[in-house]
Protein backbone atom coordinates (compact mmCIF):
# COMPACT_ATOMS: atom_id res chain seq x y z
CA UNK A 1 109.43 69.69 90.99
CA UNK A 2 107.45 72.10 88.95
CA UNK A 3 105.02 74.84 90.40
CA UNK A 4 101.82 75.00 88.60
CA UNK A 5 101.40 78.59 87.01
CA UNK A 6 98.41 79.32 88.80
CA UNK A 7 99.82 78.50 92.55
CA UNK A 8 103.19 80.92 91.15
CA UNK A 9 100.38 83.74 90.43
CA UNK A 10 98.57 83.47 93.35
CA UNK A 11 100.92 85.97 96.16
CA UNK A 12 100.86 88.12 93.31
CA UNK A 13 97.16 87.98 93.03
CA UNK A 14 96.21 87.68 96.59
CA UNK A 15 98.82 90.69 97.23
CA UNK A 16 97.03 93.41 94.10
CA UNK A 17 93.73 92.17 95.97
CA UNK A 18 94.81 93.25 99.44
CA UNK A 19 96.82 96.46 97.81
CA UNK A 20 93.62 97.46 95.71
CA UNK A 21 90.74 96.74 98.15
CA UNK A 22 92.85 98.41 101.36
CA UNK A 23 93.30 101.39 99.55
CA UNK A 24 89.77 101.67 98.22
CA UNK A 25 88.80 100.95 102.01
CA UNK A 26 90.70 103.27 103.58
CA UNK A 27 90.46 106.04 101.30
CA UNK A 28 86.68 105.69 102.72
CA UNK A 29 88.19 105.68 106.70
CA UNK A 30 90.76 108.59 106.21
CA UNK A 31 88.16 111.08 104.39
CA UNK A 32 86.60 110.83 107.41
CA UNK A 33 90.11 111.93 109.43
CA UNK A 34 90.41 115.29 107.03
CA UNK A 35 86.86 116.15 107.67
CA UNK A 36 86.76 115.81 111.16
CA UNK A 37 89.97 118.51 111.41
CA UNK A 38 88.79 121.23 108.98
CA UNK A 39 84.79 120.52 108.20
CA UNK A 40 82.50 118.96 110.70
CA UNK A 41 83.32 121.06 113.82
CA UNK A 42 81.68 123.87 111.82
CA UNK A 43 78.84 121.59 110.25
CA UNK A 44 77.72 118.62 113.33
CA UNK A 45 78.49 120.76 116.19
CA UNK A 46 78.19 124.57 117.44
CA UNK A 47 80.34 127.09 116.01
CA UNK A 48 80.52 129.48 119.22
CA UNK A 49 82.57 127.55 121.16
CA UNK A 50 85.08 126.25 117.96
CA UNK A 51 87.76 124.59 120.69
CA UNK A 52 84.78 122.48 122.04
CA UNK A 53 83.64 122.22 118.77
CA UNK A 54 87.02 120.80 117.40
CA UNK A 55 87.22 118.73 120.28
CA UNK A 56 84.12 116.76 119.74
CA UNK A 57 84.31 116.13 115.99
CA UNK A 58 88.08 114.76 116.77
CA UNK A 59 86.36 112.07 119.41
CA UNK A 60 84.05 110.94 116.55
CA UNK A 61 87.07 110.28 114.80
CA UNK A 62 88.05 108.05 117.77
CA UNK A 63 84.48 106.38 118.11
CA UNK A 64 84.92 104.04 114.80
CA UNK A 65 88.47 103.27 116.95
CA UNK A 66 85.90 101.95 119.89
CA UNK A 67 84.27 100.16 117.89
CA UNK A 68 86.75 98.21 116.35
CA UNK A 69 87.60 96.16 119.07
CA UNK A 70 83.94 94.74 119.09
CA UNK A 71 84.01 94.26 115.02
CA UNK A 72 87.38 92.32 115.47
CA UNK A 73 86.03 89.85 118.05
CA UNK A 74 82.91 88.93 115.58
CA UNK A 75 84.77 88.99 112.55
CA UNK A 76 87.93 87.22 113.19
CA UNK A 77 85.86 84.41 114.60
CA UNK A 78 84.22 84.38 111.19
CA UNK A 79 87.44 84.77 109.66
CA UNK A 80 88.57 81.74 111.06
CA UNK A 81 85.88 79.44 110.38
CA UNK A 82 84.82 80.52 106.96
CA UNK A 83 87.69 82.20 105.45
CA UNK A 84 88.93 85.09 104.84
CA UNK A 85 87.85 86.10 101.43
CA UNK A 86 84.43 86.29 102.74
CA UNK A 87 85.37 89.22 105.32
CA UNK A 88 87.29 90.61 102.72
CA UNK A 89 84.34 91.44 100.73
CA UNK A 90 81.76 91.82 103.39
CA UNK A 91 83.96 94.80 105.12
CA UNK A 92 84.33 96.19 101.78
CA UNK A 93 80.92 96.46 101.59
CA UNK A 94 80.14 97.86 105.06
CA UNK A 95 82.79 100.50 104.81
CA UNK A 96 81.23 101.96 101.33
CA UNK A 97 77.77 101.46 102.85
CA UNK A 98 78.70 103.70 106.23
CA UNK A 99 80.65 106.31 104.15
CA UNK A 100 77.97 107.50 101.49
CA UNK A 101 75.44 107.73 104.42
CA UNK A 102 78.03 109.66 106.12
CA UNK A 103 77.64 112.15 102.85
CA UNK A 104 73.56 112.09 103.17
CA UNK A 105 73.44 113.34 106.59
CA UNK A 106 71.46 116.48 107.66
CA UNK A 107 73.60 119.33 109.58
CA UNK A 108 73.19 120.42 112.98
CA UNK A 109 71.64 123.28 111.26
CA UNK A 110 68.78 121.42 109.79
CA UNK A 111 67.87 118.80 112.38
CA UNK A 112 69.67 119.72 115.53
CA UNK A 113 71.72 117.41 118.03
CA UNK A 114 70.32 114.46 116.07
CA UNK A 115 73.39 115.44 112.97
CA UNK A 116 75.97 114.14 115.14
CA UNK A 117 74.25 111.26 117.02
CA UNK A 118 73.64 109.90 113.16
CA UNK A 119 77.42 110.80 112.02
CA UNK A 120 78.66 108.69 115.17
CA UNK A 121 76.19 106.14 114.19
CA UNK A 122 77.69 105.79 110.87
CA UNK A 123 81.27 106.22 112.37
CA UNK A 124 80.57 103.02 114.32
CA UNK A 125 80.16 100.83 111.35
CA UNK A 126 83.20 102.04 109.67
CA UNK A 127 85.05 101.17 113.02
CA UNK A 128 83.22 98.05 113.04
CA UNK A 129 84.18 97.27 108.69
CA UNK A 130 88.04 98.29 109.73
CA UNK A 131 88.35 95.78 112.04
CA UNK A 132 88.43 93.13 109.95
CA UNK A 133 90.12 94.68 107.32
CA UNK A 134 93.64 94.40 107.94
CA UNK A 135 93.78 91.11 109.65
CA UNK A 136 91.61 89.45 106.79
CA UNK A 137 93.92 91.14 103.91
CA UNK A 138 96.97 90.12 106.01
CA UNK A 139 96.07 87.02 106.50
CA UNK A 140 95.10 86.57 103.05
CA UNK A 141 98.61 87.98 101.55
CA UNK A 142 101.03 86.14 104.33
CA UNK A 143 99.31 82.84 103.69
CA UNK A 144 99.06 82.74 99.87
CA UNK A 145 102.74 84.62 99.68
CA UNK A 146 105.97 82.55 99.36
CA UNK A 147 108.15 82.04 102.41
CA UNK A 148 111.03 83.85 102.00
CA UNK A 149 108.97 86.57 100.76
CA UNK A 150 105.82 86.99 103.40
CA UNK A 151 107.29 90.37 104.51
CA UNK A 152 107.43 91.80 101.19
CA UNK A 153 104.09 90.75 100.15
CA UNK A 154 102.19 91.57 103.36
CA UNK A 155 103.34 94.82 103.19
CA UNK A 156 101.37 95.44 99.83
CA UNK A 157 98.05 95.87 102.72
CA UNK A 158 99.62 99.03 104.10
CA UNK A 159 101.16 99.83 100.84
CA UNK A 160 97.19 99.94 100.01
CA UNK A 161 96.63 102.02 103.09
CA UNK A 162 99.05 104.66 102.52
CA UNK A 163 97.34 104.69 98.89
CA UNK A 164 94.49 105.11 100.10
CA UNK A 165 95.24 107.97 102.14
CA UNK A 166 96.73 109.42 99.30
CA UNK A 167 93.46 109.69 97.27
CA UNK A 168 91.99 110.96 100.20
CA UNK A 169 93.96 113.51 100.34
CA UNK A 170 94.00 114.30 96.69
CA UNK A 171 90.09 114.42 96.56
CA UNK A 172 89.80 116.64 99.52
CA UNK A 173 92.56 119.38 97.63
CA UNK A 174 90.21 120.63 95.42
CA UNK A 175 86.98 120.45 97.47
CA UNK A 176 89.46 122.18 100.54
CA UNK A 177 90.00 125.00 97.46
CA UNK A 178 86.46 126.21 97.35
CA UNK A 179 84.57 128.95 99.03
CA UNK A 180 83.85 128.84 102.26
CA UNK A 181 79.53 128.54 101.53
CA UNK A 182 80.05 126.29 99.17
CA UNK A 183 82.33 123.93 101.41
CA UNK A 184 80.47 123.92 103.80
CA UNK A 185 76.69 123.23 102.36
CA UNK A 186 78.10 120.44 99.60
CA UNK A 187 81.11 120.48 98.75
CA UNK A 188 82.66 118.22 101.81
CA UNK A 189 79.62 115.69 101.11
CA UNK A 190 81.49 114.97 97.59
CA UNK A 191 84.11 112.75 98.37
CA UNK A 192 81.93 110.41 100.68
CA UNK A 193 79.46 110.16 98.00
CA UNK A 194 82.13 108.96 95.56
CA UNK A 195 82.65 105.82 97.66
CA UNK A 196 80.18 104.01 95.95
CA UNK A 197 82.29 103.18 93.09
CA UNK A 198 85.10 102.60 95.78
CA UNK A 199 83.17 99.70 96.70
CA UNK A 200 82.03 98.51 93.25
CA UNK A 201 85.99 98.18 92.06
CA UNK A 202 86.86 96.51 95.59
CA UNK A 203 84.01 94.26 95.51
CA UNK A 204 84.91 93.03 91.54
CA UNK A 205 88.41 92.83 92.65
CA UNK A 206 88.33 90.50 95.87
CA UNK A 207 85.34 88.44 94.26
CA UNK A 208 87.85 86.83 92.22
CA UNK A 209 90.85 85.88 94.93
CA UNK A 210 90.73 82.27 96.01
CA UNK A 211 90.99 81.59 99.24
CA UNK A 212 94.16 80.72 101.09
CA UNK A 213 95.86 77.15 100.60
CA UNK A 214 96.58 77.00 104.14
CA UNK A 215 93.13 77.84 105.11
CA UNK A 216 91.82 75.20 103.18
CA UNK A 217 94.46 72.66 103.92
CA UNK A 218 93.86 73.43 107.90
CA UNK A 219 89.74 73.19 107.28
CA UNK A 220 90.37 70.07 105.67
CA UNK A 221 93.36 68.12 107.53
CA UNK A 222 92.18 69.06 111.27
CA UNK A 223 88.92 71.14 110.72
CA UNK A 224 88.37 74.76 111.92
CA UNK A 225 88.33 75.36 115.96
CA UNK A 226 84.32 76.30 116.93
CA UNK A 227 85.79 79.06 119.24
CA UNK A 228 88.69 80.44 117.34
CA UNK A 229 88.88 82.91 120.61
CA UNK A 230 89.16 79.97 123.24
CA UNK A 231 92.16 78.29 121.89
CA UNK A 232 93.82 82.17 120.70
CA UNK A 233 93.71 82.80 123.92
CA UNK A 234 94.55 79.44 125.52
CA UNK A 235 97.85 79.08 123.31
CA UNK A 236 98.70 83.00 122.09
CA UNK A 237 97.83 84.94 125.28
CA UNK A 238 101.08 86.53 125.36
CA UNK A 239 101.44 87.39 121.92
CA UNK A 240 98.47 88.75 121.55
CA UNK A 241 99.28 91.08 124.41
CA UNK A 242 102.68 92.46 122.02
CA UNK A 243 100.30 93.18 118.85
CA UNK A 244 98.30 95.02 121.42
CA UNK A 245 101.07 96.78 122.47
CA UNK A 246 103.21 97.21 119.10
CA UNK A 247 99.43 98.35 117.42
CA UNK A 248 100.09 101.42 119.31
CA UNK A 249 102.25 103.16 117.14
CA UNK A 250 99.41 103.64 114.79
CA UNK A 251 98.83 106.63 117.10
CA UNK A 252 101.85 108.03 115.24
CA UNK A 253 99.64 107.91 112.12
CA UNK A 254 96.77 109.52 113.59
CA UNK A 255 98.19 112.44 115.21
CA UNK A 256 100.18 113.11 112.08
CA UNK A 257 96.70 112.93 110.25
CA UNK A 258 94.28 114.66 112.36
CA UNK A 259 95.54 116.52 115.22
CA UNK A 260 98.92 117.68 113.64
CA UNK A 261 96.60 119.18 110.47
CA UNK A 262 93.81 120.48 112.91
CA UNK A 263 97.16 122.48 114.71
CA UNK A 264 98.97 123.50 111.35
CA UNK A 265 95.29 125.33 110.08
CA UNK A 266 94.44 127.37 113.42
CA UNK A 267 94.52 130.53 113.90
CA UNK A 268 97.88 130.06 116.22
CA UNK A 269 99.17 128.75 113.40
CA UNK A 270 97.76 129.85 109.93
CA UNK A 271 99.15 127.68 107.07
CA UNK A 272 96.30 126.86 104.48
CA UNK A 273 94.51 123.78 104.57
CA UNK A 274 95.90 123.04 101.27
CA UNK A 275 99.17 123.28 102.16
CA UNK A 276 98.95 120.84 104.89
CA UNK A 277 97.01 118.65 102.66
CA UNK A 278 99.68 118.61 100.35
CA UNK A 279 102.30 117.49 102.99
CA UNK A 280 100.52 114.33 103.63
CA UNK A 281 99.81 113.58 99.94
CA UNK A 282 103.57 113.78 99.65
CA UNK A 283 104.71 112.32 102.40
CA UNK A 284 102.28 109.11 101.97
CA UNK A 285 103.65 108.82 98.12
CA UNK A 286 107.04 108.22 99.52
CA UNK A 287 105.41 105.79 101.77
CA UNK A 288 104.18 103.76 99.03
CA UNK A 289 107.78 103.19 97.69
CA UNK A 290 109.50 102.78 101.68
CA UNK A 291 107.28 100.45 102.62
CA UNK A 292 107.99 97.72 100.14
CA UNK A 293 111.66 98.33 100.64
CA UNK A 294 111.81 97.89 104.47
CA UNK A 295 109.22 95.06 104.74
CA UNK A 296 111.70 93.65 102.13
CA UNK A 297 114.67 94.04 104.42
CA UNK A 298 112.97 92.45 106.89
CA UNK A 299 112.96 89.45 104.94
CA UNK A 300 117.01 89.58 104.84
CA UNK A 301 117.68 90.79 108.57
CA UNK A 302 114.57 89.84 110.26
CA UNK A 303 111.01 91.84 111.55
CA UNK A 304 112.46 92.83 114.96
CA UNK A 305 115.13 95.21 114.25
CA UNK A 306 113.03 97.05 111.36
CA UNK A 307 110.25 97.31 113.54
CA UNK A 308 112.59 99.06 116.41
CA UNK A 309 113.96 101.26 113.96
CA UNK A 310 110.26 102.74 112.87
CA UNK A 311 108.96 102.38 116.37
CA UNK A 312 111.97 104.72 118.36
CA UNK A 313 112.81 106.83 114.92
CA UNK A 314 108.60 107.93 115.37
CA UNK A 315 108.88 108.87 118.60
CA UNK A 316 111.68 111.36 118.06
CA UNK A 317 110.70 112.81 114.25
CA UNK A 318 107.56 113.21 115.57
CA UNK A 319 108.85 116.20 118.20
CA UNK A 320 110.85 117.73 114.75
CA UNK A 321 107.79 117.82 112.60
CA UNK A 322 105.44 119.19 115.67
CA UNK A 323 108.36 121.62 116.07
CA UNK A 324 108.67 122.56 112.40
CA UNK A 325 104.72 123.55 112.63
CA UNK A 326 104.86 125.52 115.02
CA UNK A 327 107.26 127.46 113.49
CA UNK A 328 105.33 128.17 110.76
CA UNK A 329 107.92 127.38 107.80
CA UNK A 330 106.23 125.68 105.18
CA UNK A 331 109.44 123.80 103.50
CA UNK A 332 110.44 122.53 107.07
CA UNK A 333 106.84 121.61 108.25
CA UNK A 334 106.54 119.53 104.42
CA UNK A 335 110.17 118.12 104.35
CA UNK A 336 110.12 116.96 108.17
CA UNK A 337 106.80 115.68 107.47
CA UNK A 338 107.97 113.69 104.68
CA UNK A 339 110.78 111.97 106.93
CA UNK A 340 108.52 111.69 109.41
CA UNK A 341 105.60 109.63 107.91
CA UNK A 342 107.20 108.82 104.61
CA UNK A 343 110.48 107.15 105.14
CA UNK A 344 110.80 106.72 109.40
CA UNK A 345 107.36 105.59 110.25
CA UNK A 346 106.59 103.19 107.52
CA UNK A 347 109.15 100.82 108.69
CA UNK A 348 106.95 100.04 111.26
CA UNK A 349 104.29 100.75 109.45
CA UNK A 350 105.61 98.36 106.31
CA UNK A 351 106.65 95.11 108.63
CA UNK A 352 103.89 94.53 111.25
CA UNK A 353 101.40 92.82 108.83
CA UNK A 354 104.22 90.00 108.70
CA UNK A 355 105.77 90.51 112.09
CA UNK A 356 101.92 90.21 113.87
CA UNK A 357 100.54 87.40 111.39
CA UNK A 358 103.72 85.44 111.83
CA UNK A 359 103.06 85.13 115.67
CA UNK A 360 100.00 82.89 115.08
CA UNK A 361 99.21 79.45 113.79
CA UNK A 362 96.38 79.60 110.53
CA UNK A 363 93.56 78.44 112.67
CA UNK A 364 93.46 81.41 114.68
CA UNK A 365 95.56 84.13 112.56
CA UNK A 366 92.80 86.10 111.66
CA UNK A 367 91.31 86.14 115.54
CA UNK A 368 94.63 86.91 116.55
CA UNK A 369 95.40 89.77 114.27
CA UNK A 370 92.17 91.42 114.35
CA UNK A 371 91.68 91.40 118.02
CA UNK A 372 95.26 92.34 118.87
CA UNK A 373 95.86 95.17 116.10
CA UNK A 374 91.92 96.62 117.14
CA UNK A 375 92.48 96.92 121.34
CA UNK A 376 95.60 98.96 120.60
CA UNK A 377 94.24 100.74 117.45
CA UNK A 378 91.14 101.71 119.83
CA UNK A 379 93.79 103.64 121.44
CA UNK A 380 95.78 105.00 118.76
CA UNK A 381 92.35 106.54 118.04
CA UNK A 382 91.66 108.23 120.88
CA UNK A 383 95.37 109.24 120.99
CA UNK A 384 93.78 112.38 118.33
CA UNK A 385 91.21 113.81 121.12
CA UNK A 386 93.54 113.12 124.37
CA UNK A 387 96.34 115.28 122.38
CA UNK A 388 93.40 117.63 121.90
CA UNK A 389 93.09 118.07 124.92
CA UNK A 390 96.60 117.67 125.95
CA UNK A 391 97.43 120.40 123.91
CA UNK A 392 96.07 123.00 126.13
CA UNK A 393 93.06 125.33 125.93
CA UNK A 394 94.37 127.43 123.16
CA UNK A 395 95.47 124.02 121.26
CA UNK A 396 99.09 125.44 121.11
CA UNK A 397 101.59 123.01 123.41
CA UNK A 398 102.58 120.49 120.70
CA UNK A 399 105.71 119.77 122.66
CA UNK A 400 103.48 118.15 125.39
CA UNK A 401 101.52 116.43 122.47
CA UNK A 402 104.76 115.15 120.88
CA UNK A 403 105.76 113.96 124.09
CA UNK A 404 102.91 112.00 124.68
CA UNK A 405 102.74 110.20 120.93
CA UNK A 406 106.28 109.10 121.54
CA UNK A 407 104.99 107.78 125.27
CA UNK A 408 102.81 105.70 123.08
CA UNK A 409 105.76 104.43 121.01
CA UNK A 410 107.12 102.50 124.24
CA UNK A 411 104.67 99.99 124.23
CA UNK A 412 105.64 98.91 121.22
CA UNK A 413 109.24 98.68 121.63
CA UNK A 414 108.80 96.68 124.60
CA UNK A 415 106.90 94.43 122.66
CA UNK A 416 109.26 93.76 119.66
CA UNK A 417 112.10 93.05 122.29
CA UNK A 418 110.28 90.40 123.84
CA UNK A 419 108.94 88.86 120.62
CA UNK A 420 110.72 86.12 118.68
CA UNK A 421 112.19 86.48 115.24
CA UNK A 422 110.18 84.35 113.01
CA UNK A 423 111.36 85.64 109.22
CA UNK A 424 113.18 82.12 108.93
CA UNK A 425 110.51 80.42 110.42
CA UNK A 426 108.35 77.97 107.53
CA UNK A 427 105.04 78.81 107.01
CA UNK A 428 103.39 75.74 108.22
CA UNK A 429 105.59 76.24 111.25
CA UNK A 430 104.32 79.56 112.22
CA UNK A 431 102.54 79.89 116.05
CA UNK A 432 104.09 76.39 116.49
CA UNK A 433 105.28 75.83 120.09
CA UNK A 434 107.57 73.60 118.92
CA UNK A 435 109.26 75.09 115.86
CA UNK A 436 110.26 78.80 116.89
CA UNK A 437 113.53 79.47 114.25
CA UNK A 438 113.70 76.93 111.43
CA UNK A 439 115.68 77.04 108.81
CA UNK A 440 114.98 79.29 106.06
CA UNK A 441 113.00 77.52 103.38
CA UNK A 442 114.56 77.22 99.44
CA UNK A 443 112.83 79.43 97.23
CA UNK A 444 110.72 78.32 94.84
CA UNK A 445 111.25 80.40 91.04
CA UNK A 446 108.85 80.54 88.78
């Protein structure tokens, strides 16, 4: 039987969208992360007491993390009963919306305590736009993607975040390079500003996608559920508990993003903010080639065991590349790094867009994975200001802050163990109670 060209296009299609409009969105959310370390504790908050000062900006970075649990509950109940191409674009919008106000804002300079109450402000809505990010782009790319492929395709969404944190990164080089007046009074506002053509290409891009053919097969065979959250919690309870618990090894991702840079460009320390931005811009361009290649393993050997591998291979490079800062050698602090966050972490990073969506049936996937991944990512957020404050008064005892990120990696090997494997499992078949390890499907060839 012949596959019409169009349906052989479509994971293709649906997986550029997710890649495109995840990076575009979350080159918006992690602009936010490098400002927060090296800008806004000298522009939103008071300069004579700089550990305070630090301290503060990094909770704002934790805020939109608050947040997102609230954004996931409304939109993966929209998600559910109108689709997901519609959250697709409407986060989009939100998160360019939120950002270029976020570049607009007066200083604490200019208008007092109100600066930060406005930056949180805007902080919430990109919490609240990232919410339903993920699970609508995952959902999107698992359900339009071939069977034997759903890991591999899936994984284009944090492909797309890793790129996206690349550009960050590379935008903030050059405006990190100037002089210290000039940073400081424009120069940082530059790269939020530019996120209104981030949102123009996204918006063009996921305008086109169609929606999912198991969305629309579900709304038309058996209807949409009118409380998505009812029966997700009535028949998914317990695996919406693991994606709570394996969505904290994001905090792996912040620290390395936030706290570890805030550390490396202290005085304790000294390396040069460009420096460290450079290790991330690195270490997230290997990511964009290791996370293809183990989400495609996973489609060989299964989700479980590449998950493990990311989740307790985090928890100990993280203690290395906290170790190599401290040290203050540049080579070891960027090639630990890269192992680290480029090739270790995005295992997990890579699989648990299939591993999480394949845990739920299509009628509540997007409920599931957006509630879930937010409630632990809420944590992962505030992971940046507890190691903070974890790290002592001086900001100097990363030993006790690597201990406590790989604490955090425990939840989610506990929850991988107790998870089934579902790689084999048929798409239709997926969050069935009655269909846990079918057969793997033929593949279909173009």
């Amino acid at each position: 039987m012949s596959v019409p060209a169009e349906a052989v296009g479509q994971p293709k299609k649906a997986a550029t969208a997710a890649w495109i409009g995840s990076a575009l969105e979350y080159y918006d959310f992690f602009i936010y992360g490098s400002a927060a370390a090296l800008i806004f504790p000298k522009v939103f908050f008071d300069e004579s007491d700089p550990a305070t000062a630090t301290l503060l900006s990094l909770a704002t970075f934790g805020v939109a993390y608050a947040a997102r649990p609230v954004g996931a509950l409304f939109l993966g109940h929209v998600g559910d009963r109108v689709g997901r191409k519609k959250i697709m674009v409407f986060t989009l919008i939100l998160m360019g919306l939120s950002t270029f106000l976020i570049g607009c804002l007066p200083t604490r300079h200019q208008v007092g305590t109100l600066a930060p109450v406005l930056l949180v402000l805007c902080r919430v809505l990109q919490g609240i736009s990232a919410a339903g990010e993920q699970a609508s782009a995952n959902s999107m790319s698992l359900e339009h993607a071939p069977a034997h492929r759903r890991g591999f395709f899936t994984s284009f969404t944090l492909s797309g975040t890793q790129g996206g944190q690349l550009l960050a990164t590379l935008v903030f080089l050059p405006v990190a390079a100037l002089p210290e007046d000039q940073l400081l009074s424009w120069g940082w506002r530059v790269p939020f500003w530019l996120s209104v053509a981030v949102a123009v290409v996204g918006f063009v891009i996921r305008r086109r996608l169609d929606e999912t053919p198991a969305f629309e097969q579900q709304a038309a065979s058996e209807g949409v559920p009118k409380l998505p959250l009812v029966v997700l919690l009535r028949e998914h309870w317990a695996d919406v508990l693991r994606v709570i618990g394996g969505a904290l090894i994001a905090s792996v991702s912040t620290i390395f993003t936030v706290w570890a840079l805030a550390y490396a460009t202290s005085d304790a320390v000294g390396m040069s903010r460009s420096s460290m931005l450079w290790v991330g811009a690195l270490a997230n361009l290997v990511a964009l080639a290791a996370i293809p290649l183990w989400a495609t393993l996973s489609d060989h050997i299964g989700r479980r065991p590449v998950f493990l591998i990311g989740a307790a291979g985090s928890a100990v490079t993280m203690f290395l590349y906290l170790w190599a800062i401290s040290t203050g050698n540049y080579p070891l602090t960027l090639l630990l790094g890269i192992v680290a966050f480029g090739v270790v972490y995005s295992a997990a990073n890579g699989v648990w867009p299939s591993f999480y969506g394949e845990m739920f049936s299509t009628r509540v996937r997007l409920s599931g994975m957006a509630i879930g991944t937010q409630i632990g990512f809420a944590v992962a957020g505030f992971a940046v200001t507890f190691a903070a404050r974890i790290a002592g008064p001086d900001g100097t005892d990363w030993s006790s802050v690597a201990l406590f990120t790989a604490a955090l990696c425990v939840p989610p090997l506990i929850a991988a163990l107790t998870a089934r494997e579902t790689h084999k499992v048929p798409t239709e078949d997926l969050g069935s109670r009655t269909s846990r390890e079918a057969p793997r499907p033929e593949k279909v060839t173009a």
